[in-house]
N, C-alpha and C. Protein backbone atom coordinates (compact mmCIF):
# COMPACT_ATOMS: atom_id res chain seq x y z
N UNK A 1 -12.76 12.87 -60.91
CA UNK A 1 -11.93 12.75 -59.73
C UNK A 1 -12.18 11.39 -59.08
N UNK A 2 -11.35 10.71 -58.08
CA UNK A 2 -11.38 9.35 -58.42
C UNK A 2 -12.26 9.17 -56.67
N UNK A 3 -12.90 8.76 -55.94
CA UNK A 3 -13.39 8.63 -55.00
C UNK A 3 -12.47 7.79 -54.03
N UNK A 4 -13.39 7.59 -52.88
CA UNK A 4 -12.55 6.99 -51.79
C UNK A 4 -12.82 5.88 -51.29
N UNK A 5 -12.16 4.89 -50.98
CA UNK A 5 -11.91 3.19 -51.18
C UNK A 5 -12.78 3.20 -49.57
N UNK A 6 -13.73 2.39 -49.10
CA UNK A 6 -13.98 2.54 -47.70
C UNK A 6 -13.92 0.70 -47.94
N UNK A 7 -13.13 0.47 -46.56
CA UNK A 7 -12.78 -0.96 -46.06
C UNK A 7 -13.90 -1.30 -44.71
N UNK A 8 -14.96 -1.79 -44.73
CA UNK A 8 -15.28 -2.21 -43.86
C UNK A 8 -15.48 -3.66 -43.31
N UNK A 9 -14.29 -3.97 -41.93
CA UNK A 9 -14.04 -4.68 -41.31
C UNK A 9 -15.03 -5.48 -40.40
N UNK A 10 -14.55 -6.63 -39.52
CA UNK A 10 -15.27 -6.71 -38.45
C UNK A 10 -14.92 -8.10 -37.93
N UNK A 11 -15.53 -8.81 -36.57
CA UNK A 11 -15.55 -10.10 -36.50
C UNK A 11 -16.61 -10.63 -36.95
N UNK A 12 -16.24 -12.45 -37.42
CA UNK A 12 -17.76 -12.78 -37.97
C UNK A 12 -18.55 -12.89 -37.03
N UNK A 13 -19.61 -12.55 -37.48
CA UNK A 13 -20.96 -12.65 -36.83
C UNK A 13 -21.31 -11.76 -36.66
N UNK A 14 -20.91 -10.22 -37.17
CA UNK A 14 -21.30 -9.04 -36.34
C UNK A 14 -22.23 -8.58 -36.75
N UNK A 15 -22.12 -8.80 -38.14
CA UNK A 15 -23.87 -8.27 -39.39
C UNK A 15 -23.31 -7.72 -40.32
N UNK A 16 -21.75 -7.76 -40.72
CA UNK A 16 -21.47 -7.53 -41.99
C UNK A 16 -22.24 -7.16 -43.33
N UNK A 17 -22.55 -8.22 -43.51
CA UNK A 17 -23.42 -8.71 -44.50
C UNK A 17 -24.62 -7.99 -44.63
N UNK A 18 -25.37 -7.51 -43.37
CA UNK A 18 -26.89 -7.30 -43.12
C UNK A 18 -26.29 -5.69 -43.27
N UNK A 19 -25.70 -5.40 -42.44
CA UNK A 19 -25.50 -3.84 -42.44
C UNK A 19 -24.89 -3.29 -44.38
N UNK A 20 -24.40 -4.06 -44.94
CA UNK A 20 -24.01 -3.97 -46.15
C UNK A 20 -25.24 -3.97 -47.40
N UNK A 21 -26.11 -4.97 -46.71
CA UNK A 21 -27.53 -5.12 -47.78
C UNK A 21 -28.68 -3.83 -47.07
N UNK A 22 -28.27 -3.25 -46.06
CA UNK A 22 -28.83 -2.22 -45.89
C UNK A 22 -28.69 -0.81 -46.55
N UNK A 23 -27.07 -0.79 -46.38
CA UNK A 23 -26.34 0.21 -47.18
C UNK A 23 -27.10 0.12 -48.79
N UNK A 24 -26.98 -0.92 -49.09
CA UNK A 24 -27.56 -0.72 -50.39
C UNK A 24 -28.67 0.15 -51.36
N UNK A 25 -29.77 0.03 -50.21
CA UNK A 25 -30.87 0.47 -50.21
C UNK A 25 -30.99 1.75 -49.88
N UNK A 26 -29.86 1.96 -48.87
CA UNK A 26 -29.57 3.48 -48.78
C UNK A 26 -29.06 4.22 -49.46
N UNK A 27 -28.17 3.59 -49.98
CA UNK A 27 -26.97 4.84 -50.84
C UNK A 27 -26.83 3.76 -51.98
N UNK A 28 -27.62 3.78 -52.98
CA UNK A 28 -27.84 2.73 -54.39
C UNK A 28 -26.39 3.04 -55.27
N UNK A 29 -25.42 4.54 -55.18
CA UNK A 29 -24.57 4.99 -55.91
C UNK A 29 -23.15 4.33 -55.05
N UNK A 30 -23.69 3.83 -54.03
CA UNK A 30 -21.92 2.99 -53.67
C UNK A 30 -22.39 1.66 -54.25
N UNK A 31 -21.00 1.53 -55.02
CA UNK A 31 -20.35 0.21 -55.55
C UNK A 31 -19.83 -0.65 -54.12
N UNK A 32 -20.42 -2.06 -54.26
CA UNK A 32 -20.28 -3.17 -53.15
C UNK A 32 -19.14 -3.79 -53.96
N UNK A 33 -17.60 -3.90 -53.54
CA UNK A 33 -17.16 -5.19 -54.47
C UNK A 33 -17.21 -6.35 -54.19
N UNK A 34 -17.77 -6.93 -54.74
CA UNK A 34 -17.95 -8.91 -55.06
C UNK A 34 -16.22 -9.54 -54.70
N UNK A 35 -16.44 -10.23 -53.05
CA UNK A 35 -15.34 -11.19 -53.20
C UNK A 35 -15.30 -12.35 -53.82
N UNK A 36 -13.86 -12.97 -54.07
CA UNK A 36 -13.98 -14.31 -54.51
C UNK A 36 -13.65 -15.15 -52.90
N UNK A 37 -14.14 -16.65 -53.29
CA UNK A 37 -14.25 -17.64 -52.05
C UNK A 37 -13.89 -18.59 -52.67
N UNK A 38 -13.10 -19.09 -51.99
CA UNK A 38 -13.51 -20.88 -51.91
C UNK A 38 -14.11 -21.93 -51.32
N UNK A 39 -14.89 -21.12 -50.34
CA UNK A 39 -16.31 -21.57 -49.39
C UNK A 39 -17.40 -22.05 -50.48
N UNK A 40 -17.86 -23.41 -49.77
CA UNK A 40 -19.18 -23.68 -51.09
C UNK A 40 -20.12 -22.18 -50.63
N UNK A 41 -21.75 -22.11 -51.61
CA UNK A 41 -22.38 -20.93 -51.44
C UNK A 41 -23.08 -21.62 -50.33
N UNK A 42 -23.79 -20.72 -49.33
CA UNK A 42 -24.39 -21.02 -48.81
C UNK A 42 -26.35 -21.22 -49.16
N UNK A 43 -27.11 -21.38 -48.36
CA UNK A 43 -28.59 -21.24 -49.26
C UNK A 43 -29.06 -19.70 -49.02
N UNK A 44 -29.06 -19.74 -50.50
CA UNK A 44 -30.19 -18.58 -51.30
C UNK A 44 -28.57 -17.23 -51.57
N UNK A 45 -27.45 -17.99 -51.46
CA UNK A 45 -26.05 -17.28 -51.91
C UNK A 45 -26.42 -17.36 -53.57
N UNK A 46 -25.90 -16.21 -54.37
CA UNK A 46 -25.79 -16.60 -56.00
C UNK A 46 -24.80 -16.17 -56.25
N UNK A 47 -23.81 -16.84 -57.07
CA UNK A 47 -22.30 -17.03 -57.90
C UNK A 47 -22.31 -15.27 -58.38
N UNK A 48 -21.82 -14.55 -57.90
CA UNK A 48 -21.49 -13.44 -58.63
C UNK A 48 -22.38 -12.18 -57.83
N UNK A 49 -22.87 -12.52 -56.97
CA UNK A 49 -23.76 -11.53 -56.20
C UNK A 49 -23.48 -10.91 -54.65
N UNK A 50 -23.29 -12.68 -53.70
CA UNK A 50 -22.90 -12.01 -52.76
C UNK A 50 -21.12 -12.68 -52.68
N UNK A 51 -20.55 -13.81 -53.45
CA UNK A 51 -19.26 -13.89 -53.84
C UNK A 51 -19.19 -14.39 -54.92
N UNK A 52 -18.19 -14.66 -55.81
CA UNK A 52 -18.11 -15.34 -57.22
C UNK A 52 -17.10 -16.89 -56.12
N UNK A 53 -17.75 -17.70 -56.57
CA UNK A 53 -17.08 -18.93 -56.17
C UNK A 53 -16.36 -19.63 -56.60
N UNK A 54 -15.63 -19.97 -56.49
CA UNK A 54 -14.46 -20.69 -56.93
C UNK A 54 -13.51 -21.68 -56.41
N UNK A 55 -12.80 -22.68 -57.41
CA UNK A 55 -12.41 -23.66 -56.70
C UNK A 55 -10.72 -23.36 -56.27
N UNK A 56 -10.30 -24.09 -55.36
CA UNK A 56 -9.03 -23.73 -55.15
C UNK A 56 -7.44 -23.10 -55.70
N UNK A 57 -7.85 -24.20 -56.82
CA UNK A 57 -7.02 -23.51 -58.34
C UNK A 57 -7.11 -22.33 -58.28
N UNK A 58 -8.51 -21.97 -58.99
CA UNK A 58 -8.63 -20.74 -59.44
C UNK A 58 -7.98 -19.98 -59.01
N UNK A 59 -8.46 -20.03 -57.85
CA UNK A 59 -7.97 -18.69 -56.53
C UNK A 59 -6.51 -18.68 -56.45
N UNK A 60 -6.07 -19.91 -56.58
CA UNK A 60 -4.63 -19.45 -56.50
C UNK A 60 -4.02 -18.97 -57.77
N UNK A 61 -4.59 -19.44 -59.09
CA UNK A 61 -4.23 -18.65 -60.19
C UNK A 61 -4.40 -16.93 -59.87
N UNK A 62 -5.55 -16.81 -59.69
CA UNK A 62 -6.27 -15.20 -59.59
C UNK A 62 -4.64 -14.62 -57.83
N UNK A 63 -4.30 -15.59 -57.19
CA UNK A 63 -3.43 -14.80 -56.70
C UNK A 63 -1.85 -14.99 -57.12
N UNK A 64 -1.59 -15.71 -58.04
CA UNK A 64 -0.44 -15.88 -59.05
C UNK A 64 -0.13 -15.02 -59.87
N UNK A 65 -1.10 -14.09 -60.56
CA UNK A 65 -1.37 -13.31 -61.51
C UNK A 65 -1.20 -11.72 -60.63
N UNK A 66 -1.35 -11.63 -59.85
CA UNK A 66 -1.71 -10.47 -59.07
C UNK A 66 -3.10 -9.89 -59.12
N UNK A 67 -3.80 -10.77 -59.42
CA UNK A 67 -5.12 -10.12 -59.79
C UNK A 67 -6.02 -9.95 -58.55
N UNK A 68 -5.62 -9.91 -57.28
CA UNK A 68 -6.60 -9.68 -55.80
C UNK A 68 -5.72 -8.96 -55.08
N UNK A 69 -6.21 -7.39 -54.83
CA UNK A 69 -6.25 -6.13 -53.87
C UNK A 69 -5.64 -6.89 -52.66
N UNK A 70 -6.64 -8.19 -51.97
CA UNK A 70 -6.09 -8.80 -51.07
C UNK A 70 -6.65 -10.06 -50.87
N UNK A 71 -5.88 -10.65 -49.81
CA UNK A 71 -6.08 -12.03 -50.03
C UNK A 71 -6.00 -12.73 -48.47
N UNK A 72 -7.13 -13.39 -48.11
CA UNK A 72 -6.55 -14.42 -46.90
C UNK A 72 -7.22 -15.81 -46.81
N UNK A 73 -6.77 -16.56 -45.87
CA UNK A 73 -7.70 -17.55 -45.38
C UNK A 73 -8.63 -17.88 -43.95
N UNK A 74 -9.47 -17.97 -44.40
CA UNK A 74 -10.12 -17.98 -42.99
C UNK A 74 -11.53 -19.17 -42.65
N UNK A 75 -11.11 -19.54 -41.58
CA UNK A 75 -11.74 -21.04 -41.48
C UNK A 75 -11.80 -22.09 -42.73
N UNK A 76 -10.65 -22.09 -43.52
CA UNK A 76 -10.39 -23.14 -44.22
C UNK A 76 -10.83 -22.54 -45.32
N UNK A 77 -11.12 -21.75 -45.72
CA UNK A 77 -11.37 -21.11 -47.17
C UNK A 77 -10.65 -20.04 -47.36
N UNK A 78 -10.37 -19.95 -48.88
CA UNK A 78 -9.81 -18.67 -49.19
C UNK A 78 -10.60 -17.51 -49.77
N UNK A 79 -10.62 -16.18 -49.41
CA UNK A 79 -11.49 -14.83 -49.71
C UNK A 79 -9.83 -13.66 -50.47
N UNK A 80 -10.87 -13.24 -51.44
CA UNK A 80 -9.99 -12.77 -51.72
C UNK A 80 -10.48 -11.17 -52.77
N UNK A 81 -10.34 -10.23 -52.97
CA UNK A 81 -10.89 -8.87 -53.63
C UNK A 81 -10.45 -8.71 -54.76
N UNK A 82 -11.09 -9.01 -56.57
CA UNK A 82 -10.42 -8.89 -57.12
C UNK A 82 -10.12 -6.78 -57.63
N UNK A 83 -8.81 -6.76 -58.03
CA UNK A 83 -8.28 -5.59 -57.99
C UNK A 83 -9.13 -4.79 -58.95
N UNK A 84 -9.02 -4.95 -60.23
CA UNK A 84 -9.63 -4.12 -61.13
C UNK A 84 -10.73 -3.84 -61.39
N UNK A 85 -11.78 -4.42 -61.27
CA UNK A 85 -13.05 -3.98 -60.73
C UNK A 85 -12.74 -2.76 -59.64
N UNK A 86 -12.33 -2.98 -58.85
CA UNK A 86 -12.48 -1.86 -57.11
C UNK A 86 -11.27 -0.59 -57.83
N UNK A 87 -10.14 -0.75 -59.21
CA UNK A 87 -9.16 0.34 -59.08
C UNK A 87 -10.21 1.30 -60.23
N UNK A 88 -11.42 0.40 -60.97
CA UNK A 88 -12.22 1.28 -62.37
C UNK A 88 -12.97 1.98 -61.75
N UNK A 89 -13.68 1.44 -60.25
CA UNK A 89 -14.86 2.16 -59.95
C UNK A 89 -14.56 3.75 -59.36
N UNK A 90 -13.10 3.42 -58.72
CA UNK A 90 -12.77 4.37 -57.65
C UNK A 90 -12.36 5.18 -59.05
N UNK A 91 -11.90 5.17 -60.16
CA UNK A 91 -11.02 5.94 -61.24
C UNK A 91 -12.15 6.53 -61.65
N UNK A 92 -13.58 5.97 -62.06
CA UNK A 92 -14.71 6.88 -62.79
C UNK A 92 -15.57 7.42 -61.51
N UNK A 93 -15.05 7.51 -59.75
CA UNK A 93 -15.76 8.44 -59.32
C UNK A 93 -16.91 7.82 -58.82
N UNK A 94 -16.66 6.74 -58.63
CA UNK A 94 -18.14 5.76 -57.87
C UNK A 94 -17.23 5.04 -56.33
N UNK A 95 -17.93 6.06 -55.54
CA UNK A 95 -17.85 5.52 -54.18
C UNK A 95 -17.83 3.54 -54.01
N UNK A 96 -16.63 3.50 -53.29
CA UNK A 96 -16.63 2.06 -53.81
C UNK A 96 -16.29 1.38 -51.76
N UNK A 97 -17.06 0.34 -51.78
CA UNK A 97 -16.92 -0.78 -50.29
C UNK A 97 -16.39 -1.85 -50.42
N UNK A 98 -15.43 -1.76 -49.75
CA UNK A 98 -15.06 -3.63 -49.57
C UNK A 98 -15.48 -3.80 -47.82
N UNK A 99 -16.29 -5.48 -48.48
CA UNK A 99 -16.26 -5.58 -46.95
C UNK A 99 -15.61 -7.10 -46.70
N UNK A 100 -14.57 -6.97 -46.03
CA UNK A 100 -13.56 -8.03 -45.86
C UNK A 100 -13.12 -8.49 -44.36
N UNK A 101 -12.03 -9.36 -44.18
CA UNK A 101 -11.73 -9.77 -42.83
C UNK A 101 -10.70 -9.13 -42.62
N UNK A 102 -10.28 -8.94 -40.97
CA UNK A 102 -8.79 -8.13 -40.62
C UNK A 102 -7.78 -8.37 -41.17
N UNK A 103 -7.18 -9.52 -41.75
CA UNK A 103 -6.45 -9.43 -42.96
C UNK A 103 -6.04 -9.02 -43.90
N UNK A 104 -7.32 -8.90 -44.81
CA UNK A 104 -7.63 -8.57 -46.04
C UNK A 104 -7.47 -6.43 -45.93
N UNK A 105 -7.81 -6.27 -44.42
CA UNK A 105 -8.05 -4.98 -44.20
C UNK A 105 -6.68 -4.28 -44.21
N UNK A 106 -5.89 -5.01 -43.63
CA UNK A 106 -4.57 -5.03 -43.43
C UNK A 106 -3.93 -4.71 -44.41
N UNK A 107 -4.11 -5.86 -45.42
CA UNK A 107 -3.08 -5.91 -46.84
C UNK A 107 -3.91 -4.22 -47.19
N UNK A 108 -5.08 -4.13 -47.43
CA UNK A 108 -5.12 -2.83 -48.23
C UNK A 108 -5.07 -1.59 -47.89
N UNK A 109 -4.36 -1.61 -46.29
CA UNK A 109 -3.87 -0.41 -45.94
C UNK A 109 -2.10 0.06 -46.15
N UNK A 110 -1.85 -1.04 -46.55
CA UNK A 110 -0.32 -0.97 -47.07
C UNK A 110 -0.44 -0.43 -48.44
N UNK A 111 -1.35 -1.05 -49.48
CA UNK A 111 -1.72 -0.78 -50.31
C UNK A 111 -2.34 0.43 -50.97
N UNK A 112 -3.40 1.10 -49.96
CA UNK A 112 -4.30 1.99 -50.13
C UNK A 112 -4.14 2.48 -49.08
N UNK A 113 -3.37 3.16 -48.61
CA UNK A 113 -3.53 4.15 -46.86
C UNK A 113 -4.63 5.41 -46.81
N UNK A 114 -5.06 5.70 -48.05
CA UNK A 114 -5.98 6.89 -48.33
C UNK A 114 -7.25 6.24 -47.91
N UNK A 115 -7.40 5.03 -47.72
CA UNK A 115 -8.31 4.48 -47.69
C UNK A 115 -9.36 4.82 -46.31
N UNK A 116 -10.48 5.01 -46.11
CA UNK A 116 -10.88 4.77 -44.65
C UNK A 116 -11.81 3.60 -44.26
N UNK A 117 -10.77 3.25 -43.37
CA UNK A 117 -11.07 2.24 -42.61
C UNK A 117 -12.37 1.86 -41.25
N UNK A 118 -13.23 1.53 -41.69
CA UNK A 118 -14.57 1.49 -40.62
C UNK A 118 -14.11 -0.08 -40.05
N UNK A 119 -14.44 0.02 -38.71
CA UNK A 119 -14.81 -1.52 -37.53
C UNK A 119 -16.17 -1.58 -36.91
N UNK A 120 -16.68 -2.39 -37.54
CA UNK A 120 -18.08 -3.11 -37.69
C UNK A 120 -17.77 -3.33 -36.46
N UNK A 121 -18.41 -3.14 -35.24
CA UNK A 121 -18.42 -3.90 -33.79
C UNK A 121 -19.22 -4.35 -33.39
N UNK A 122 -19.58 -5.72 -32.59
CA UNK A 122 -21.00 -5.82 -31.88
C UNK A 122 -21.22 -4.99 -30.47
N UNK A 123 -22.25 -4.81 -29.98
CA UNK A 123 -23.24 -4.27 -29.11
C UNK A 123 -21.67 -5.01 -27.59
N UNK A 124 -21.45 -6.03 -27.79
CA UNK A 124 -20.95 -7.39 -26.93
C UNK A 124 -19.92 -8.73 -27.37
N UNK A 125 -19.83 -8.91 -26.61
CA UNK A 125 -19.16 -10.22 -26.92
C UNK A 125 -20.09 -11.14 -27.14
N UNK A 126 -21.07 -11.00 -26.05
CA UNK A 126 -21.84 -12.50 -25.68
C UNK A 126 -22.80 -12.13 -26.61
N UNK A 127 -23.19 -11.07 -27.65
CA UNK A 127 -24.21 -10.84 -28.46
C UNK A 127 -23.90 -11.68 -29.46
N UNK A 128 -22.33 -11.08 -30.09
CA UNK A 128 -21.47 -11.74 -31.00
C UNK A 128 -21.58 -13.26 -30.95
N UNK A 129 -21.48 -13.84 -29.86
CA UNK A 129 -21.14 -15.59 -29.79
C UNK A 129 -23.09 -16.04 -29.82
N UNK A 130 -23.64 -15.35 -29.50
CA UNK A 130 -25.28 -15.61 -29.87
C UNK A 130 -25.72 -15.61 -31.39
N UNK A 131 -25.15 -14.45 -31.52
CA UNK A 131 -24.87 -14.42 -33.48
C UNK A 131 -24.63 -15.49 -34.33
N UNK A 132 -23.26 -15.57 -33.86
CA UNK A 132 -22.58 -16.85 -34.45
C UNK A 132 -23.63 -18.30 -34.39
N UNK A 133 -23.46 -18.19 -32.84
CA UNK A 133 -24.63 -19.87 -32.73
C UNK A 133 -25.74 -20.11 -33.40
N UNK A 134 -26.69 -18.76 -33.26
CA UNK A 134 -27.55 -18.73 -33.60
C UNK A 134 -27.81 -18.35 -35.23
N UNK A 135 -26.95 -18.49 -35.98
CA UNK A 135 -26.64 -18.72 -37.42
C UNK A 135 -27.10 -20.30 -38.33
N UNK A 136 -26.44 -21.14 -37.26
CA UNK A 136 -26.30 -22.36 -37.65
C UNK A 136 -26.36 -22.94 -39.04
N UNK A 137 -25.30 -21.99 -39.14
CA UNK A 137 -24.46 -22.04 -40.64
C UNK A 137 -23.22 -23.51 -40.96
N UNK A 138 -22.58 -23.32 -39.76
CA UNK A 138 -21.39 -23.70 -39.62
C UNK A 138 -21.44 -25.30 -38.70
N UNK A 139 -20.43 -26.31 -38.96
CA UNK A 139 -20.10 -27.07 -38.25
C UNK A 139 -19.63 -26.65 -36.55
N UNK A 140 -19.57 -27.43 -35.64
CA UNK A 140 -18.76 -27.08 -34.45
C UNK A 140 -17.72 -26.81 -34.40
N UNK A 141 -16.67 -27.26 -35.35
CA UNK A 141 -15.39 -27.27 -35.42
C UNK A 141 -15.03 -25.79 -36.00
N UNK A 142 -15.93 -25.54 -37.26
CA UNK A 142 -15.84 -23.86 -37.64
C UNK A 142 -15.82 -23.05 -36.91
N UNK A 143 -17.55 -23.22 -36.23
CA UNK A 143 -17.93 -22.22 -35.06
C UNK A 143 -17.04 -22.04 -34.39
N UNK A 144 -16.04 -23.09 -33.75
CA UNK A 144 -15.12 -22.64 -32.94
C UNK A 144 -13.63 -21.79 -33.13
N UNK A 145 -13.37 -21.91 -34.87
CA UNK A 145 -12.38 -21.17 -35.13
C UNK A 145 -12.98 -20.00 -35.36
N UNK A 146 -14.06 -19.28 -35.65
CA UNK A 146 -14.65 -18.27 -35.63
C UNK A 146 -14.79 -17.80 -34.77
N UNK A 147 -14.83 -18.36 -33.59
CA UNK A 147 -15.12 -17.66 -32.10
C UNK A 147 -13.22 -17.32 -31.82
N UNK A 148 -12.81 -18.02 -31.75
CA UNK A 148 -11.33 -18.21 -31.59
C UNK A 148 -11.06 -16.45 -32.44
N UNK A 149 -11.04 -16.85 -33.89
CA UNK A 149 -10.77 -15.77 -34.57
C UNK A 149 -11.59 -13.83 -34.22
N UNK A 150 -12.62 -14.37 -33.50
CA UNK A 150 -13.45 -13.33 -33.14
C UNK A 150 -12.61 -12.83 -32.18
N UNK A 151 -12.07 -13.58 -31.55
CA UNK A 151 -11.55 -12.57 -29.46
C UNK A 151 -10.33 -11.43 -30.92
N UNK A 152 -9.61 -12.36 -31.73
CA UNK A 152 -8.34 -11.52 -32.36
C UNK A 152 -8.72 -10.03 -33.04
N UNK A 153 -9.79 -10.70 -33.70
CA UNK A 153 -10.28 -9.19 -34.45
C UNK A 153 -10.86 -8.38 -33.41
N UNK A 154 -11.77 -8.50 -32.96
CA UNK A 154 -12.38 -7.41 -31.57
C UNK A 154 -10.75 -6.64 -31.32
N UNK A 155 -9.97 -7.26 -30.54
CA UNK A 155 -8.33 -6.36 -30.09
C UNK A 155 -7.92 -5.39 -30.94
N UNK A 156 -8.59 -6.12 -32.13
CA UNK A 156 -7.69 -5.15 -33.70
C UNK A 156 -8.45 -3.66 -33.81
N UNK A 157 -9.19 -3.53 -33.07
CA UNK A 157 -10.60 -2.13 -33.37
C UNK A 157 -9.77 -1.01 -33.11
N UNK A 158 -8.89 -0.85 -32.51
CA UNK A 158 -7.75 0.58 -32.53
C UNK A 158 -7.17 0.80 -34.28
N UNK A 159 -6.68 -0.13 -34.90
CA UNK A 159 -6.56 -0.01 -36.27
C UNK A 159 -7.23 0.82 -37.04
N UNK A 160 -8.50 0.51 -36.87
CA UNK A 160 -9.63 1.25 -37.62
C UNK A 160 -9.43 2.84 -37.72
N UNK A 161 -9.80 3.71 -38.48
CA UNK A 161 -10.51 5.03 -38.59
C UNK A 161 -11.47 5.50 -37.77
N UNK A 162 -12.52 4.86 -37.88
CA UNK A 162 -13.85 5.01 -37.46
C UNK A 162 -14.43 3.47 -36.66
N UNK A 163 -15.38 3.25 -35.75
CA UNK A 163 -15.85 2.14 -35.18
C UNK A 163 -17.50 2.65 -35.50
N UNK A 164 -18.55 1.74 -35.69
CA UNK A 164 -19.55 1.86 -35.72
C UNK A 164 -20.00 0.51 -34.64
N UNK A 165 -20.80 0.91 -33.85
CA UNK A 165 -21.58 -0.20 -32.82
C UNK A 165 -22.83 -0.98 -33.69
N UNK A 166 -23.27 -2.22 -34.07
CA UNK A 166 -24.11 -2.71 -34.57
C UNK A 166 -24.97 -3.14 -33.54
N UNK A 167 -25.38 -2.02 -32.89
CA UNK A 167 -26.52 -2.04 -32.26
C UNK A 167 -27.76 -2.88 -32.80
N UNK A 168 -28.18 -1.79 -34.23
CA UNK A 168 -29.28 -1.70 -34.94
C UNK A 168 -28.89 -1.72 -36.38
N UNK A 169 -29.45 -2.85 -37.25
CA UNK A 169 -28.49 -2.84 -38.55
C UNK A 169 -28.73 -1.69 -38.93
N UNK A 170 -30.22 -1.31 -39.41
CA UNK A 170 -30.88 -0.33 -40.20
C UNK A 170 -29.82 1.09 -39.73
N UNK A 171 -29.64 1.47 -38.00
CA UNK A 171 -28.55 2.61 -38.00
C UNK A 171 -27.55 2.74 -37.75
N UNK A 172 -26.58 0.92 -38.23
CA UNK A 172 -25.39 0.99 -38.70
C UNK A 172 -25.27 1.19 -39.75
N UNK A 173 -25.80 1.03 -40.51
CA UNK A 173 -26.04 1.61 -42.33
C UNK A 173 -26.02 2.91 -42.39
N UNK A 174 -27.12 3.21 -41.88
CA UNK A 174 -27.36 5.20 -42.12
C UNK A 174 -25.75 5.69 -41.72
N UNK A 175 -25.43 5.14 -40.54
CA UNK A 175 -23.74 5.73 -40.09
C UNK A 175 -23.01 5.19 -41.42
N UNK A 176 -23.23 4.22 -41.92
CA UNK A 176 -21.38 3.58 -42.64
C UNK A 176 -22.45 4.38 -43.80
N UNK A 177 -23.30 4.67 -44.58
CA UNK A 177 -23.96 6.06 -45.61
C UNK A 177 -22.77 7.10 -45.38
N UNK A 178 -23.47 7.53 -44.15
CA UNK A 178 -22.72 9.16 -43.72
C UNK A 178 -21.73 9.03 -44.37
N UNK A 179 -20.86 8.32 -43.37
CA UNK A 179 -19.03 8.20 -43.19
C UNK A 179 -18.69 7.83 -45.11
N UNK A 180 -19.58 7.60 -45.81
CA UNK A 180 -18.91 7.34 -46.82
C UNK A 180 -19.47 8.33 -47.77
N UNK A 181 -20.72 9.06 -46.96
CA UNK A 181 -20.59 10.71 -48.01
C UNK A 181 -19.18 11.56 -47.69
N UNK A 182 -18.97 11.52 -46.44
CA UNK A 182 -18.02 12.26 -46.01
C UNK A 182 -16.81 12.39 -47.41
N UNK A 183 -16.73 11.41 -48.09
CA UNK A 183 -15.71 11.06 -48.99
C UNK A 183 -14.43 11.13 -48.27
């Protein structure tokens, strides 16, 4: 029997990422799917782990072909889910996560409406913009379309299914576990 697609959303900076490498450890039987980017990696990122990287071409081949669930751009790069990986896992019965931007969340509810939809939220706003800064990942010019892009997604949290508060990564995980035994 084929399992259930869980989309989890959010603005950047919220702990995506952290609450996702938590999940891991918790529930070892959900499948994470690997986006593609056209963002260089960042340090201690590996090609195929936490995205497969790629150059602009590519990506637009891989969305020429139909080969990405979904697709957007955001702060000057393109992210994108490839499809068949995420349609085999859900077909042999392996709980499967995407964790993507409001976009990307978007396209795969047109796509996948069976799907449930979780919103990663912060604690705050001003936690969120501490996040971000305190990353110092990004140029100023990024940071600021990320903050920009942050007020849009926060509005979008009615969309969602479910909201989880990222209080505490460790028991935003145990929650996005639950919600995805729930099937």
């Amino acid at each position: 029997m084929p399992a259930r697609l869980t989309v989890l959303s959010g603005p950047s900076g919220v702990g995506k990422g952290s609450v996702v490498r938590s999940l891991r450890a918790l529930a070892p039987r959900v499948w994470v799917s690997v986006s593609c980017t056209t963002r260089a990696p960042r340090p201690g990122e590996t090609d195929g782990v936490e995205y497969y990287f790629v150059s602009p071409e590519q990506f637009a081949e891989l969305v020429d072909a139909g080969e990405l669930l979904e697709h957007a751009e955001f702060a000057g790069n393109c992210y994108g889910t490839p499809r068949r990986a995420v349609l085999d896992h859900l077909a042999d019965g392996v709980p499967t996560l995407l964790e993507i931007e409001l976009e990307g969340a978007r396209q795969v509810r047109k796509s996948m409406p069976d799907a449930r939809f979780v919103f990663l939220a912060p604690p705050s706003v001003d936690a969120l913009m501490q996040r971000l800064y305190g990353r110092g990942t990004e140029s100023a010019d990024a940071l600021v379309q990320r903050l920009e892009r942050a007020q849009v997604e926060l509005a979008a949290e009615e969309e969602f299914d479910e909201v989880i508060v990222n209080n505490d990564v460790e028991q935003a995980a145990r929650d996005l576990a639950a919600l995805i035994a729930e099937g």
